[in-house]
Structure formats: structure tokens, C-alpha cells
N, C-alpha and C. Protein backbone atom coordinates (compact mmCIF):
# COMPACT_ATOMS: atom_id res chain seq x y z
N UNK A 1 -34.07 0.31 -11.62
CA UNK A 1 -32.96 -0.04 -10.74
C UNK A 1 -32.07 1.18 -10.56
N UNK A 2 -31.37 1.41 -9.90
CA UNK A 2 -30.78 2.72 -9.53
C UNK A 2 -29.62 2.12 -9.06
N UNK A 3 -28.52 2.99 -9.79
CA UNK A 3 -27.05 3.18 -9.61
C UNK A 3 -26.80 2.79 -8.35
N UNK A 4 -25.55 2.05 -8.11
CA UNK A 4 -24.96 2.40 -6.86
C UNK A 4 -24.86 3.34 -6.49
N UNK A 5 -24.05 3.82 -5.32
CA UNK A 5 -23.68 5.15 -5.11
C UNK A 5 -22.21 5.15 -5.55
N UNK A 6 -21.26 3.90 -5.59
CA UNK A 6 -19.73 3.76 -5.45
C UNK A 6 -19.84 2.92 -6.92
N UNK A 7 -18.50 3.45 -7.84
CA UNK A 7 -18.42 2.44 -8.72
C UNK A 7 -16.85 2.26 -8.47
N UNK A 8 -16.48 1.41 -8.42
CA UNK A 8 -15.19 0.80 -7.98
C UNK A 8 -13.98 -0.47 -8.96
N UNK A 9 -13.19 0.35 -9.50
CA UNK A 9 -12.79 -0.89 -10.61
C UNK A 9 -11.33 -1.63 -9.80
N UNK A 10 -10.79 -0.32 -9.01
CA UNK A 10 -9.15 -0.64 -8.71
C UNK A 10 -9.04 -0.21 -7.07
N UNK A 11 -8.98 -1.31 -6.29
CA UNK A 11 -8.32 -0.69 -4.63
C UNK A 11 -7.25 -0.88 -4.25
N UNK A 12 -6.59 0.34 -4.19
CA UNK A 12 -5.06 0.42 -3.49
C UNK A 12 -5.10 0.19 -2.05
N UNK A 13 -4.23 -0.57 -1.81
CA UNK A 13 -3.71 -0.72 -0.57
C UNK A 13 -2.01 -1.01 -0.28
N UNK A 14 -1.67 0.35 0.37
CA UNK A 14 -0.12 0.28 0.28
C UNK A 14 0.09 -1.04 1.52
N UNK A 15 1.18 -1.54 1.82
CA UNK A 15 1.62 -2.56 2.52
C UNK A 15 2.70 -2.20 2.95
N UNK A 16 3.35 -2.92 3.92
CA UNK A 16 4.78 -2.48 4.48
C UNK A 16 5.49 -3.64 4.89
N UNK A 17 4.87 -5.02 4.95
CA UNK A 17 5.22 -6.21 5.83
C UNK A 17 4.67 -6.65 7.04
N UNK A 18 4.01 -5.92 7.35
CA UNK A 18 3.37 -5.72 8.94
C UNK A 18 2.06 -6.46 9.01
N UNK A 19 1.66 -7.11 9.91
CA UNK A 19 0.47 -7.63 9.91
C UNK A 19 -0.35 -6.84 9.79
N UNK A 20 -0.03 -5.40 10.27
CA UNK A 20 -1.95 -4.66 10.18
C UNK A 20 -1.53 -4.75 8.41
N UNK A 21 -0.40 -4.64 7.65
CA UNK A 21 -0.81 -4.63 6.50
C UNK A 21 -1.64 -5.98 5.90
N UNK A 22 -1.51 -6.89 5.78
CA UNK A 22 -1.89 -8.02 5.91
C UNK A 22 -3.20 -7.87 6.02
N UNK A 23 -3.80 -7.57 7.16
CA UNK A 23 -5.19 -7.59 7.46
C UNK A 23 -5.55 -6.34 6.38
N UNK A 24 -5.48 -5.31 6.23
CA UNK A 24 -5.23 -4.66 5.04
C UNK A 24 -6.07 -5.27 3.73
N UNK A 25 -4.77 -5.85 3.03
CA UNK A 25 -5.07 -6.70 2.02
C UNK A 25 -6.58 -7.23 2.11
N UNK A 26 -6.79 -7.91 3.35
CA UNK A 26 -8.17 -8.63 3.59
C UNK A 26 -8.91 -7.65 3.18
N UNK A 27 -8.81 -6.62 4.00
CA UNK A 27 -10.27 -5.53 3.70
C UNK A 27 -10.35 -5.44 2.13
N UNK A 28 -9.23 -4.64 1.55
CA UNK A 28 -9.21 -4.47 0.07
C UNK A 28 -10.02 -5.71 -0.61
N UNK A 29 -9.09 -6.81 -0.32
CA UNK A 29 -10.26 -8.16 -1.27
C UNK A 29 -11.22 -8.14 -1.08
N UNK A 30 -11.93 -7.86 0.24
CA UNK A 30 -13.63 -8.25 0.31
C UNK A 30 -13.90 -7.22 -0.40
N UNK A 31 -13.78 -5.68 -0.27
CA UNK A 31 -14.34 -4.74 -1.16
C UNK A 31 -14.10 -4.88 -2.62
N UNK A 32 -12.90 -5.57 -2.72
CA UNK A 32 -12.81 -5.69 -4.33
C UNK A 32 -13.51 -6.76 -5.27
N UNK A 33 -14.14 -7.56 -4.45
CA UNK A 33 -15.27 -9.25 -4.82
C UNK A 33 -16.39 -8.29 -4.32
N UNK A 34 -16.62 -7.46 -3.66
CA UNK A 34 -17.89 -7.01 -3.89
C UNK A 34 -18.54 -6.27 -5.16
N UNK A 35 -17.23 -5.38 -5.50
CA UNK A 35 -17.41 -4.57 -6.91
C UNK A 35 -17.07 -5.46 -7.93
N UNK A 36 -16.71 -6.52 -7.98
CA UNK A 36 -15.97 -7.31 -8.99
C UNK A 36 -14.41 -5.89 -9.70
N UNK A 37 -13.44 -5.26 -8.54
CA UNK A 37 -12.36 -4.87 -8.83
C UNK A 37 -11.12 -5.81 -8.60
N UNK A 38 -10.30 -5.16 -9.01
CA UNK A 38 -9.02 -5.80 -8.96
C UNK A 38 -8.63 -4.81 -7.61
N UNK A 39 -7.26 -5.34 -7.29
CA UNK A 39 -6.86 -4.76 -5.98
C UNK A 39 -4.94 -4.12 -6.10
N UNK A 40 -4.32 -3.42 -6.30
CA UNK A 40 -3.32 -3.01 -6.38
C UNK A 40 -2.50 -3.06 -5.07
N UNK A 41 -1.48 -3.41 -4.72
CA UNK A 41 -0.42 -3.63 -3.06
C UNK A 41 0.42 -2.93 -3.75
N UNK A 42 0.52 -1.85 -3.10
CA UNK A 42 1.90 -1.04 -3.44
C UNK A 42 2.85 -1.54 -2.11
N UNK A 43 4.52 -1.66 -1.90
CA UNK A 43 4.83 -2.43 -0.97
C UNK A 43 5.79 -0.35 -0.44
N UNK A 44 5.65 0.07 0.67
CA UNK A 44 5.97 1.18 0.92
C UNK A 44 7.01 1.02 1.77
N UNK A 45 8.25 1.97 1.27
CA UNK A 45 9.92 1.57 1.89
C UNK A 45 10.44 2.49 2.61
N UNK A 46 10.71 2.22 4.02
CA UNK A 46 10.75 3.37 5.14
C UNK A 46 12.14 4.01 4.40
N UNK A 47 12.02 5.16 5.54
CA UNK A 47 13.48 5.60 5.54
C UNK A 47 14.76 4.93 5.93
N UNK A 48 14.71 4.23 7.07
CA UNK A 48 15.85 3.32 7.13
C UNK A 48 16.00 2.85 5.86
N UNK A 49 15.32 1.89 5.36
CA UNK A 49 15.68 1.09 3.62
C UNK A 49 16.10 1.80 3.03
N UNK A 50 15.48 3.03 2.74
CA UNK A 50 16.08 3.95 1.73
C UNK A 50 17.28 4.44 1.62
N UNK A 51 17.76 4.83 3.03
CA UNK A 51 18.74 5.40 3.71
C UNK A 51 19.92 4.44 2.76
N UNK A 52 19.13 3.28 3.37
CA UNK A 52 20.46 1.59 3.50
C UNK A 52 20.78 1.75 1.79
N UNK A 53 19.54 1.71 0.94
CA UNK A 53 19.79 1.13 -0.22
C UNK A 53 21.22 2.33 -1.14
N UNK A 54 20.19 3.60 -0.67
CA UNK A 54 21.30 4.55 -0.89
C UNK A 54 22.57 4.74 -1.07
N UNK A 55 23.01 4.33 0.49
CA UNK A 55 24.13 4.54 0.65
C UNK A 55 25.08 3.25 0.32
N UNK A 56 24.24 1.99 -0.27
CA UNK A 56 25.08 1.06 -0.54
C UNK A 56 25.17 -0.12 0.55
N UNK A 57 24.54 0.50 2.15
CA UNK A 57 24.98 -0.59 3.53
C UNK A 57 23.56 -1.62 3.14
N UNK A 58 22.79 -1.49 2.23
CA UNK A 58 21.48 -2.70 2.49
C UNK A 58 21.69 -2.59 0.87
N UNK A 59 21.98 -4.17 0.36
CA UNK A 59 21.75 -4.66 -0.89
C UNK A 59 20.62 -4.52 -1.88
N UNK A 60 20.44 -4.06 -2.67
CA UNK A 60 18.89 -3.92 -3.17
C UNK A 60 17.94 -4.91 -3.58
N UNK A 61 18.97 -5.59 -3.73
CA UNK A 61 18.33 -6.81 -4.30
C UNK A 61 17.63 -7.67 -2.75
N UNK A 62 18.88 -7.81 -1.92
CA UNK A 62 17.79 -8.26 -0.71
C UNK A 62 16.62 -7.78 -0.48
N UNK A 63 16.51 -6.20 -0.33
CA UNK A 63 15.36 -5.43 -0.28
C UNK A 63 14.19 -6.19 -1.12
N UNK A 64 14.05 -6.29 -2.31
CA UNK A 64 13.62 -6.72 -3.24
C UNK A 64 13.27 -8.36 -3.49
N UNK A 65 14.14 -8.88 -3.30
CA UNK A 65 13.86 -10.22 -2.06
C UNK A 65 12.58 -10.28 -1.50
N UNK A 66 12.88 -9.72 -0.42
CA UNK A 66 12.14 -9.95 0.83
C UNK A 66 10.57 -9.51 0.47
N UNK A 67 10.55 -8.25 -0.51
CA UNK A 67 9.49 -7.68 -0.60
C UNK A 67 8.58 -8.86 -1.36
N UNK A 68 9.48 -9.18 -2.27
CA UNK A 68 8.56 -9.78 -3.06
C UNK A 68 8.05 -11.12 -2.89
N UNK A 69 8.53 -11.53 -1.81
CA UNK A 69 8.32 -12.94 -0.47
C UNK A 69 6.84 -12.40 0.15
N UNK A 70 7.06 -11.30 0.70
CA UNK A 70 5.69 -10.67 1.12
C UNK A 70 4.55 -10.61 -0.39
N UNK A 71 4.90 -10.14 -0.98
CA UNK A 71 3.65 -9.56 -1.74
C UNK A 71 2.85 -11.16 -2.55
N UNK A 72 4.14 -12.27 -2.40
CA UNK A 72 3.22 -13.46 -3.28
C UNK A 72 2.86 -13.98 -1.79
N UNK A 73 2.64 -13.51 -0.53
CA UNK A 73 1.83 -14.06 0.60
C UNK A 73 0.80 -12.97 0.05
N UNK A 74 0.46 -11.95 0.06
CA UNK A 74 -0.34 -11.01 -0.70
C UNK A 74 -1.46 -11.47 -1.74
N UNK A 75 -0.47 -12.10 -2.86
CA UNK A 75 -1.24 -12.60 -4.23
C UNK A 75 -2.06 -13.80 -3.33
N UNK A 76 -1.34 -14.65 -2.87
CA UNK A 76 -2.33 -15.54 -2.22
C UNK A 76 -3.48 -15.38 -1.71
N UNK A 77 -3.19 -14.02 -1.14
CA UNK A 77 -4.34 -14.21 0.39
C UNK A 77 -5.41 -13.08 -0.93
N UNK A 78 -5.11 -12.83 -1.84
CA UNK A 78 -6.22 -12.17 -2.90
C UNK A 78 -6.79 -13.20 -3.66
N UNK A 79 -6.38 -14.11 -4.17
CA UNK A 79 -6.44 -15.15 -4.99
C UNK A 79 -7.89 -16.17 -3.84
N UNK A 80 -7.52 -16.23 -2.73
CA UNK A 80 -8.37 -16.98 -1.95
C UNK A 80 -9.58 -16.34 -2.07
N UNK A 81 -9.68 -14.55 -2.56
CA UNK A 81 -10.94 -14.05 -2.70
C UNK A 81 -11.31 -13.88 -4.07
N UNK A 82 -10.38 -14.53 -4.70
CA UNK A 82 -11.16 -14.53 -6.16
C UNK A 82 -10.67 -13.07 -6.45
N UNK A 83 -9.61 -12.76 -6.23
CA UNK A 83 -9.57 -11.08 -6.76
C UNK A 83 -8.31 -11.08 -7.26
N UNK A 84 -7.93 -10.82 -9.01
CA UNK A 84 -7.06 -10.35 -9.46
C UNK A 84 -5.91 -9.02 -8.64
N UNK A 85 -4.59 -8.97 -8.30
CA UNK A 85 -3.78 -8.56 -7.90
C UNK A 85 -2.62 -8.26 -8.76
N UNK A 86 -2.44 -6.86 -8.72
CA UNK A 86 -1.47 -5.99 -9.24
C UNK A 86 -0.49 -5.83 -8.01
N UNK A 87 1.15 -5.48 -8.27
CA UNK A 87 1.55 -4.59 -7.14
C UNK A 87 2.75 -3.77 -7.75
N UNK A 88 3.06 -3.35 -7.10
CA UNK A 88 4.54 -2.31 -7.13
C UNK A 88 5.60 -1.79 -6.25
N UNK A 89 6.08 -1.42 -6.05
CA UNK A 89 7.19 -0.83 -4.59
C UNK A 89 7.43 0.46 -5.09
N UNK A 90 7.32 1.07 -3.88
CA UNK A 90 7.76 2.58 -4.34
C UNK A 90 8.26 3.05 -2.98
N UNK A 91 9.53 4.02 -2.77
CA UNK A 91 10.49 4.78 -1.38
C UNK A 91 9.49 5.80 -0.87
N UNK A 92 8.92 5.39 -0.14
CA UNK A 92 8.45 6.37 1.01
C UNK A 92 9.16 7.57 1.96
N UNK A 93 10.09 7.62 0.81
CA UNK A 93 10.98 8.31 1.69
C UNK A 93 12.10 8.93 0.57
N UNK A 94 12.48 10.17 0.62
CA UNK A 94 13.65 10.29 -0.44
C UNK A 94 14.97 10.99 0.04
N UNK A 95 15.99 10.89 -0.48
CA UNK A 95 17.07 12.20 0.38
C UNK A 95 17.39 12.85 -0.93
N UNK A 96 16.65 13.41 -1.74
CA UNK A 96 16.37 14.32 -2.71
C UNK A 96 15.48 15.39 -2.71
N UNK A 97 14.17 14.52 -2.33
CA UNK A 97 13.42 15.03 -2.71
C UNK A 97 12.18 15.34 -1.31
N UNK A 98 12.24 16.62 -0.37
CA UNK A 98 11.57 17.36 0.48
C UNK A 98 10.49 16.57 0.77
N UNK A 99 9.65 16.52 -0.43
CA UNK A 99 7.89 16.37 -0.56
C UNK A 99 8.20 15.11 -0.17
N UNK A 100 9.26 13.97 -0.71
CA UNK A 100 8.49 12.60 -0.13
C UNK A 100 8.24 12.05 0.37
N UNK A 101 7.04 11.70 1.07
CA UNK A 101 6.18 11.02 2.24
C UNK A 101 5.87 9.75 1.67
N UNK A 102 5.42 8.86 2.89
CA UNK A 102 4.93 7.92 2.57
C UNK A 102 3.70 8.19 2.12
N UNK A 103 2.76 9.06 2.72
CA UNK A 103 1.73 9.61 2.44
C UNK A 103 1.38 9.67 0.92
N UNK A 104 2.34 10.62 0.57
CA UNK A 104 2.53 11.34 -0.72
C UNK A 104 2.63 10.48 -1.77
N UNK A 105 3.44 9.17 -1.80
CA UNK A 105 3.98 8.04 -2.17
C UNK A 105 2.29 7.40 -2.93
N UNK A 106 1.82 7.03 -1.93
CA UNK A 106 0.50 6.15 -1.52
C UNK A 106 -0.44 7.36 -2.66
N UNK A 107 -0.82 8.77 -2.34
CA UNK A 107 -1.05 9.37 -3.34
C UNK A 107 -1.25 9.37 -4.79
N UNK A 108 0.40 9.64 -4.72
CA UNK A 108 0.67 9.55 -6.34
C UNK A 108 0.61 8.42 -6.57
N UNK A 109 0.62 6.80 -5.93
CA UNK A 109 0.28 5.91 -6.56
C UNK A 109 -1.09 5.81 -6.97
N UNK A 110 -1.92 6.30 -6.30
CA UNK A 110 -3.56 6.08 -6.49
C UNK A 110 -3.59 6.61 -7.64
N UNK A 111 -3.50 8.01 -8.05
CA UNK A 111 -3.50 8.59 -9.31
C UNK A 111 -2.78 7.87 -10.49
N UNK A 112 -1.58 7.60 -10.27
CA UNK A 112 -1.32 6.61 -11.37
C UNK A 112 -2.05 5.57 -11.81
N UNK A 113 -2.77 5.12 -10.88
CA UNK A 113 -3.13 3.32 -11.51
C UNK A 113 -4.96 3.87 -11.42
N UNK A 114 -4.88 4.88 -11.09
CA UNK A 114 -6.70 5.56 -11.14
C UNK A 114 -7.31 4.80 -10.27
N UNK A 115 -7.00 4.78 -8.85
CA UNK A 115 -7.42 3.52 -7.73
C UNK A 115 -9.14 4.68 -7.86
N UNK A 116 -9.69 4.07 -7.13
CA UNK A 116 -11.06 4.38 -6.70
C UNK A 116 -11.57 4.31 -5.50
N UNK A 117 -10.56 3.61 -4.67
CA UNK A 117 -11.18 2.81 -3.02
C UNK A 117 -9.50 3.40 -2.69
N UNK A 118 -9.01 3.60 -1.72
CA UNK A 118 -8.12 2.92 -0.69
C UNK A 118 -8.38 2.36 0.03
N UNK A 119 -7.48 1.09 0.79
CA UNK A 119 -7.51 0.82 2.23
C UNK A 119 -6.00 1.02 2.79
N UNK A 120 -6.12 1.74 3.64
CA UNK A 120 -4.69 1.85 4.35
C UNK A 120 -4.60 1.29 5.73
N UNK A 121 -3.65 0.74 6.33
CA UNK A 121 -3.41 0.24 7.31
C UNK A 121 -3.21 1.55 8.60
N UNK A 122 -3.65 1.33 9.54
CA UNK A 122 -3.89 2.45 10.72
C UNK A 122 -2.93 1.38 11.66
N UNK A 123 -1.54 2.22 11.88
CA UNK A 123 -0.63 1.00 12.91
C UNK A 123 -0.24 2.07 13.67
N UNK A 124 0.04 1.02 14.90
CA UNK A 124 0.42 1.78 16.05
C UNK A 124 1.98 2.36 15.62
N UNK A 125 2.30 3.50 16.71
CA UNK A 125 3.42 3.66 15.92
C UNK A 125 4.60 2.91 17.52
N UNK A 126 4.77 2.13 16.31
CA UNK A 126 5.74 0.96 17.41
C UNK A 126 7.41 1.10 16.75
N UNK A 127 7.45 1.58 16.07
CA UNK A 127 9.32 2.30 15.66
C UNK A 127 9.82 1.40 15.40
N UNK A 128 9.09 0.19 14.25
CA UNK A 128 10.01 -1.05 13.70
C UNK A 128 10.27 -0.13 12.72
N UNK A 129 11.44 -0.49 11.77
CA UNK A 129 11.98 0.44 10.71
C UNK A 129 11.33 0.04 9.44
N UNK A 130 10.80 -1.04 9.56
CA UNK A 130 9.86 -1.34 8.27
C UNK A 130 8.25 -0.60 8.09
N UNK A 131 8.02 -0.29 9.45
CA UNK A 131 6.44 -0.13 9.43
C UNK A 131 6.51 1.61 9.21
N UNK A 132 5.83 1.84 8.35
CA UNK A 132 6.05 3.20 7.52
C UNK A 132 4.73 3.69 7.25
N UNK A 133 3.83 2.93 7.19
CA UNK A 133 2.52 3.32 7.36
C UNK A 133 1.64 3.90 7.79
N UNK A 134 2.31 3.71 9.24
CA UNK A 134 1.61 4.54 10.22
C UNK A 134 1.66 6.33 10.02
N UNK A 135 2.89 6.54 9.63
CA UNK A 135 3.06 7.67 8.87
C UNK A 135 2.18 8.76 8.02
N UNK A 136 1.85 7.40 7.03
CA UNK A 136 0.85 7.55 6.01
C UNK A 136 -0.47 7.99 5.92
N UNK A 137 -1.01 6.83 7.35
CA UNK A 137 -2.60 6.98 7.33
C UNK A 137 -3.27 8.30 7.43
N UNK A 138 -2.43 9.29 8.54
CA UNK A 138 -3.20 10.18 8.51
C UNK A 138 -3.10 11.11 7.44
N UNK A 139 -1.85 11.36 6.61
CA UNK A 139 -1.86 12.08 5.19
C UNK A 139 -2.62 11.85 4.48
N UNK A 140 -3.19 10.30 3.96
CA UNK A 140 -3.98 9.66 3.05
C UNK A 140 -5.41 10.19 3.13
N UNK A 141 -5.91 9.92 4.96
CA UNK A 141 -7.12 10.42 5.03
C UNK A 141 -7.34 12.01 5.19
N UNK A 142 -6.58 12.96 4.92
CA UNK A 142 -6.59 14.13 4.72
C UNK A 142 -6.63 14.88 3.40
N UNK A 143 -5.74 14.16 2.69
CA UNK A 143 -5.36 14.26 0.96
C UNK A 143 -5.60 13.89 0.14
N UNK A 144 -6.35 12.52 0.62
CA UNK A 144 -7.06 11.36 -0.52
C UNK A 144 -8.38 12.23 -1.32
N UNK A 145 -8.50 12.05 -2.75
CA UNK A 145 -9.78 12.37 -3.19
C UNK A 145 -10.61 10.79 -3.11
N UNK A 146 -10.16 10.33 -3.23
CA UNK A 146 -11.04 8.87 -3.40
C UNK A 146 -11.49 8.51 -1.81
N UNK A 147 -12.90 7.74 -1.62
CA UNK A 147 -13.41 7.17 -0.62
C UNK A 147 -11.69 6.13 0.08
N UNK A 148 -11.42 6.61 1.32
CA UNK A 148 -10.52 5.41 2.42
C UNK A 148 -10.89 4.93 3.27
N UNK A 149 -10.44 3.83 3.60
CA UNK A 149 -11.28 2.92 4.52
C UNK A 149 -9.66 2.71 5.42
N UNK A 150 -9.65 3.49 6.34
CA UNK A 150 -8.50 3.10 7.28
C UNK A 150 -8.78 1.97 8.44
N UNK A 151 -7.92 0.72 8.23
CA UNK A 151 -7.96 -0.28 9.14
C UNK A 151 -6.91 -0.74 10.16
């Protein structure tokens, strides 16, 4: 019998709220019931949020709220595939710090949690202040060492 070619334990897929994230998630679960992996949702926070949380004009806790309203629609729609779900939030954005991209963000998350797969969401860029992704995709598929599956 001969190896796969892919061995796959952990797929990141950052999220933003957005339906292409959503559909997202989908891809990640089917690939992650194929490998028998788990699937990681990092939830990625534009610059407006950041801006807001910053400066005190957007509550954090709402932020945090809302996110986490999204991500147990998330756990669900993983759970329907039989696939264990991790997540996290991380600022796609910093007013410190030069380097931070959403891109970059999505990155250093993969390396942290040792993803193996990405799926990233490919969105139009339609200038809602939440959708931050679009940003991302093309950094990810330029910078990523791991196999991405942009959707």
C-alpha cells in the first residue's frame, strides 16, 4: 500500500463573518473528514475593529460578542461533518506594529497550531469593514508553506 501523498492532522481556516467565510468552513470540514483532522477558525479583525477597539469608540466585549455568535454557527456547521473544531481571534491589523497583515496574522497562526492544509476565503473586495480577507488571500497563497485551497 503506498503513502498518501498529503498527511493532514490540522486545517486552518481564518473567517471574518462573511459568507464566503462560511462556505470556507465547508471546504475545511470536508477536507478535514477526509483525513480524519480537526479544523482550526481563526476569526480575523479588520482595521476598522481594531482602530474602534483601540481607541475605546467599539466595546471589546461587543467585538467578542458577536465573534463568538459567529464561530458557534462555525462549531455547528463542523460538528454536522463530524469534525472536531478549535478557534481563536487574532487583529489583522495593528497601529504598532508595520508587519501586521491579515495575511501575516493567518501565517503566524498556521505555524502556531502546526496547520497542514489552509483554506482561505477568496472575497470580492466589496469594502464592508468586517471582510478582511480578501486582503489576505493573496499573501497566504504567496507565503504559505503548507498546501491552500483558496475558495
Amino acid at each position: 500500500m503506498t503513502e498518501p501523498p498529503l498527511e493532514v492532522d490540522t486545517v486552518l481556516v481564518p473567517v471574518d463573518g462573511s459568507d464566503e467565510s462560511v462556505e470556507a468552513v465547508e471546504y475545511a470540514a470536508v477536507i478535514a473528514e477526509q483525513y480524519g483532522a480537526s479544523v482550526h477558525a481563526m476569526y480575523v479583525l479588520g482595521e476598522e475593529l481594531v482602530r474602534g477597539i483601540e481607541s475605546g469608540a467599539v466595546p471589546e466585549e461587543d467585538v467578542l460578542s458577536e465573534t463568538e455568535t459567529f464561530m458557534d454557527e462555525v462549531r455547528d456547521l463542523a460538528a454536522d461533518y463530524g469534525v472536531t473544531l478549535s478557534t481563536s481571534n487574532a487583529y489583522g491589523f495593528s497601529t504598532t506594529r508595520k508587519t501586521q497583515h491579515p495575511g501575516s496574522a493567518v501565517l503566524d497562526t498556521a505555524e502556531d497550531i502546526d496547520a497542514d492544509f489552509l483554506v482561505i476565503p477568496r472575497e470580492p473586495l466589496s469594502g464592508e469593514p468586517g471582510e478582511v480577507l480578501e486582503k489576505a488571500a493573496e499573501y497566504v497563497l504567496l507565503y504559505a508553506s503548507q498546501p491552500v485551497l483558496s475558495v
